[in-house]
Protein backbone atom coordinates (compact mmCIF):
# COMPACT_ATOMS: atom_id res chain seq x y z
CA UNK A 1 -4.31 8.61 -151.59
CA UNK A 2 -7.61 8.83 -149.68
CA UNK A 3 -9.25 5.75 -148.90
CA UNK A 4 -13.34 6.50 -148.86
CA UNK A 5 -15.64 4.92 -146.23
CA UNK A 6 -19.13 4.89 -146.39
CA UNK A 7 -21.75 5.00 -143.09
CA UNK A 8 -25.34 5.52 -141.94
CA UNK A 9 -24.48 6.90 -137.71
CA UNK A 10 -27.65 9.09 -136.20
CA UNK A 11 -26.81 11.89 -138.16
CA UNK A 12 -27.94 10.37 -141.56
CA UNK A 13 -25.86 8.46 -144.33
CA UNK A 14 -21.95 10.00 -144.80
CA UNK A 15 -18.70 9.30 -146.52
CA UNK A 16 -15.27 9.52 -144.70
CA UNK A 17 -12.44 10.33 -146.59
CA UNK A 18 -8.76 9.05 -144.73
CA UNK A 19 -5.15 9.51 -145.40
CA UNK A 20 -3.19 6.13 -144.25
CA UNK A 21 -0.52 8.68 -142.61
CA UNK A 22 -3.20 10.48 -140.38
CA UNK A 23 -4.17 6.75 -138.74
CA UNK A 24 -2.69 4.95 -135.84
CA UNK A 25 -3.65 2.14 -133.95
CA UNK A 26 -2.51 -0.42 -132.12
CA UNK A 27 -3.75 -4.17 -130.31
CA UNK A 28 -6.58 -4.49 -132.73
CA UNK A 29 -7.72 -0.70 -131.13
CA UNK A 30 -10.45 1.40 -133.66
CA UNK A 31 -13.05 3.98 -132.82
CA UNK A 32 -15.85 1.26 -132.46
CA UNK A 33 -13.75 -0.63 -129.47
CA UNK A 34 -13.29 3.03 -127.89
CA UNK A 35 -8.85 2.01 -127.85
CA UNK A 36 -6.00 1.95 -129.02
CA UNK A 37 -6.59 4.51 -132.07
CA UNK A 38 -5.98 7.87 -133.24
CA UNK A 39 -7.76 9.03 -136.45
CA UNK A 40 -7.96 12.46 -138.66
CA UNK A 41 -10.04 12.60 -141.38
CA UNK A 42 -12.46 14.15 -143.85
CA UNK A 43 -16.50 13.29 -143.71
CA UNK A 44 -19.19 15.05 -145.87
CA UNK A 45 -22.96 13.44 -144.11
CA UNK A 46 -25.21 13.17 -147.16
CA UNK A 47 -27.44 16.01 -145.52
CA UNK A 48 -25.27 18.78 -146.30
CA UNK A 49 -23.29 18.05 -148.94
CA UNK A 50 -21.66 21.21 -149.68
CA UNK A 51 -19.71 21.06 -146.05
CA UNK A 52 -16.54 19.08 -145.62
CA UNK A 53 -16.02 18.21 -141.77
CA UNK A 54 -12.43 17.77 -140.65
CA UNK A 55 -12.46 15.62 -137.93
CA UNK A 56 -10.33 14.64 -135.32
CA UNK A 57 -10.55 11.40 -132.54
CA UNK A 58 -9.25 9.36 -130.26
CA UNK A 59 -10.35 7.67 -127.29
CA UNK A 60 -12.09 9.36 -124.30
CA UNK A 61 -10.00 10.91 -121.72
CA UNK A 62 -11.05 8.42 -119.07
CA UNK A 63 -10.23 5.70 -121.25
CA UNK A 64 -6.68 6.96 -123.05
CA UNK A 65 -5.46 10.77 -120.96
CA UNK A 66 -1.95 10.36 -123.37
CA UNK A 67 -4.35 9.81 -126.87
CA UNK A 68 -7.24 12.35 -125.84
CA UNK A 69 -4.37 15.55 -124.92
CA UNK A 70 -2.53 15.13 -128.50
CA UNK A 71 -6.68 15.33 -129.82
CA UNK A 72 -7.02 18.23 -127.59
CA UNK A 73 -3.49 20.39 -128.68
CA UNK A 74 -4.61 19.30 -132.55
CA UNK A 75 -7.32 21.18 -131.77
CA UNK A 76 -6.31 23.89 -129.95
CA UNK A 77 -3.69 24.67 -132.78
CA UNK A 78 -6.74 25.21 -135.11
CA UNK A 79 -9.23 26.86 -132.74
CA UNK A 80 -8.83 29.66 -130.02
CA UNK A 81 -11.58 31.15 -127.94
CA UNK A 82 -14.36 29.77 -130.26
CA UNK A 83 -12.38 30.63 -133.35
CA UNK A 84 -10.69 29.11 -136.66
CA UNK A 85 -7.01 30.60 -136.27
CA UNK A 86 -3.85 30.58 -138.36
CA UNK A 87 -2.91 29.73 -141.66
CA UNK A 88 -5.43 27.56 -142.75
CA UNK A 89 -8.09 30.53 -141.81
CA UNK A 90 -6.12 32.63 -144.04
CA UNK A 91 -6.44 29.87 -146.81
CA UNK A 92 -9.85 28.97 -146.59
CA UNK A 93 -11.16 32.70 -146.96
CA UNK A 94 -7.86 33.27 -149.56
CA UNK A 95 -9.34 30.41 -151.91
CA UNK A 96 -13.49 31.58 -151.74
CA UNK A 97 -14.46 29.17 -149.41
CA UNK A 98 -16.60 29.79 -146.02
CA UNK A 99 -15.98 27.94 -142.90
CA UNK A 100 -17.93 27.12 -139.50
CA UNK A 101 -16.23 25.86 -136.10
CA UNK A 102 -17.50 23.10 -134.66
CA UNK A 103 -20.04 22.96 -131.45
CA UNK A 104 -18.06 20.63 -129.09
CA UNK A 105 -14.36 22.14 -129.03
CA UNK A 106 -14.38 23.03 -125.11
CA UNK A 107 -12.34 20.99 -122.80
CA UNK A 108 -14.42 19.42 -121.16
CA UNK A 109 -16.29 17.67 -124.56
CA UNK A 110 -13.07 17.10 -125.92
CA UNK A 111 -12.27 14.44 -122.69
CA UNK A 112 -15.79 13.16 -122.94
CA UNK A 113 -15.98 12.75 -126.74
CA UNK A 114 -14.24 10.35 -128.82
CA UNK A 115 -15.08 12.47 -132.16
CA UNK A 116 -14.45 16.09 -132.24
CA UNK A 117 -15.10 18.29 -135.60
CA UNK A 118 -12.60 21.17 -135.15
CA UNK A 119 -14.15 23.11 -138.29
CA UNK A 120 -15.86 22.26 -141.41
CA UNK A 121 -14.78 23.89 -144.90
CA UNK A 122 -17.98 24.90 -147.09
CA UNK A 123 -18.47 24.42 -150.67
CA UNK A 124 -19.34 27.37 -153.02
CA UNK A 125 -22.13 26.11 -155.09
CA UNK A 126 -19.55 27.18 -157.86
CA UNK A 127 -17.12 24.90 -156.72
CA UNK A 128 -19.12 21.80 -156.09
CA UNK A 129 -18.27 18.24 -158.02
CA UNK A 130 -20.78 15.84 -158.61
CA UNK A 131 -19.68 13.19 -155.79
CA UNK A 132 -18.90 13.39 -152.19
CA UNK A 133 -15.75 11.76 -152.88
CA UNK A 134 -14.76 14.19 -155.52
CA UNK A 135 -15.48 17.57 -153.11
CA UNK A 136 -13.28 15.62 -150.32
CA UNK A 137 -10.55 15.03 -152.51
CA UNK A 138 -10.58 18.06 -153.57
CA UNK A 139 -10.60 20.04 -150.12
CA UNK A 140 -7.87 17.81 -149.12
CA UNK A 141 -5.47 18.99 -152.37
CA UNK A 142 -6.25 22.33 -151.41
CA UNK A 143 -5.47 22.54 -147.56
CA UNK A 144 -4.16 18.84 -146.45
CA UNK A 145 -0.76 19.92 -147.06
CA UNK A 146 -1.56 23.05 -144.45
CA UNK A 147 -3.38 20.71 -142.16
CA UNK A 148 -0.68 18.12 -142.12
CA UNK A 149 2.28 20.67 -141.24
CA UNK A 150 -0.09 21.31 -138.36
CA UNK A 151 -0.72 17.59 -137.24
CA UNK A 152 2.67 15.89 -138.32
CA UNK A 153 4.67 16.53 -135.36
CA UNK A 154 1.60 15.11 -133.25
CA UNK A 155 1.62 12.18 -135.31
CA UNK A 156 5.10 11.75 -135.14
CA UNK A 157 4.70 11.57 -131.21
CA UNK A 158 1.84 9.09 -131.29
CA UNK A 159 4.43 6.90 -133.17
CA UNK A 160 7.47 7.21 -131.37
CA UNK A 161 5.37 6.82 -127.66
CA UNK A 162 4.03 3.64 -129.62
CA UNK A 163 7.87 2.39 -130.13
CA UNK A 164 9.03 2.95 -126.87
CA UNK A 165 5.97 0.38 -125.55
């Protein structure tokens, strides 16, 4: 089940769409203490409805190296030299969607950047629903089972470091 959070950041008003098995934190950590957190989700910002971001965070490098490398080989398993790669590609174009990769995938903004946005899936105008919620519930049916074979062995590590502490 996704849980739906609603904000207003820089970039305009947005709704975030999370999965309870793509969270983590730990000692009261979240993304607005900058510790103790790892987070995937979906976010559509009210400006551009049509495009669902996947987005993936922890804390900065200097702050967490462990949390900020799993963020960086998440990414790197969808992206390669400035590309969307593998089977969710495939899926994406398979099912009539379009796709963009994000701006700040590099190294370098990936240690200096809690939030990174990987890719974001785009919305036919045929295939739009009325609500923000709807369109990110319905681009997680149709590749969150892909994404998660992707992230679930990350997650699992996240959890198991989190044990041993």
């Amino acid at each position: 089940m996704i849980q739906f959070i609603y904000g207003k950041p820089q970039g305009g008003p947005l709704v975030s769409g999370r999965v309870e098995e793509w969270e983590w934190s730990r000692r009261g950590g979240n993304y607005n203490n900058h510790r103790d957190f790892f987070t995937i989700h979906w976010e559509i910002q009210e400006s551009k409805p049509n495009e669902v971001r996947f987005h993936v965070e922890s804390p900065i490098a200097e702050v967490d190296q462990n949390l900020n490398d799993i963020k960086k080989n998440i990414i790197s398993r969808f992206i390669s030299d400035g590309f969307l790669i593998g089977k969710i590609r495939d899926e994406i174009l398979s099912a009539g969607y379009e796709y963009k990769v994000g701006r700040r995938i590099t190294e370098k903004c990936i240690r200096k950047y809690k939030s990174i946005e990987p890719f974001r899936i785009i919305i036919p105008k045929c295939f739009e629903l009325p609500s923000f919620e709807e369109n990110i519930e319905h681009i997680h049916n149709a590749f969150g089972q892909t994404i998660h074979s992707v992230i679930e062995p990350y997650l699992i590590e996240i959890k198991k470091k989190d044990e041993e502490l």
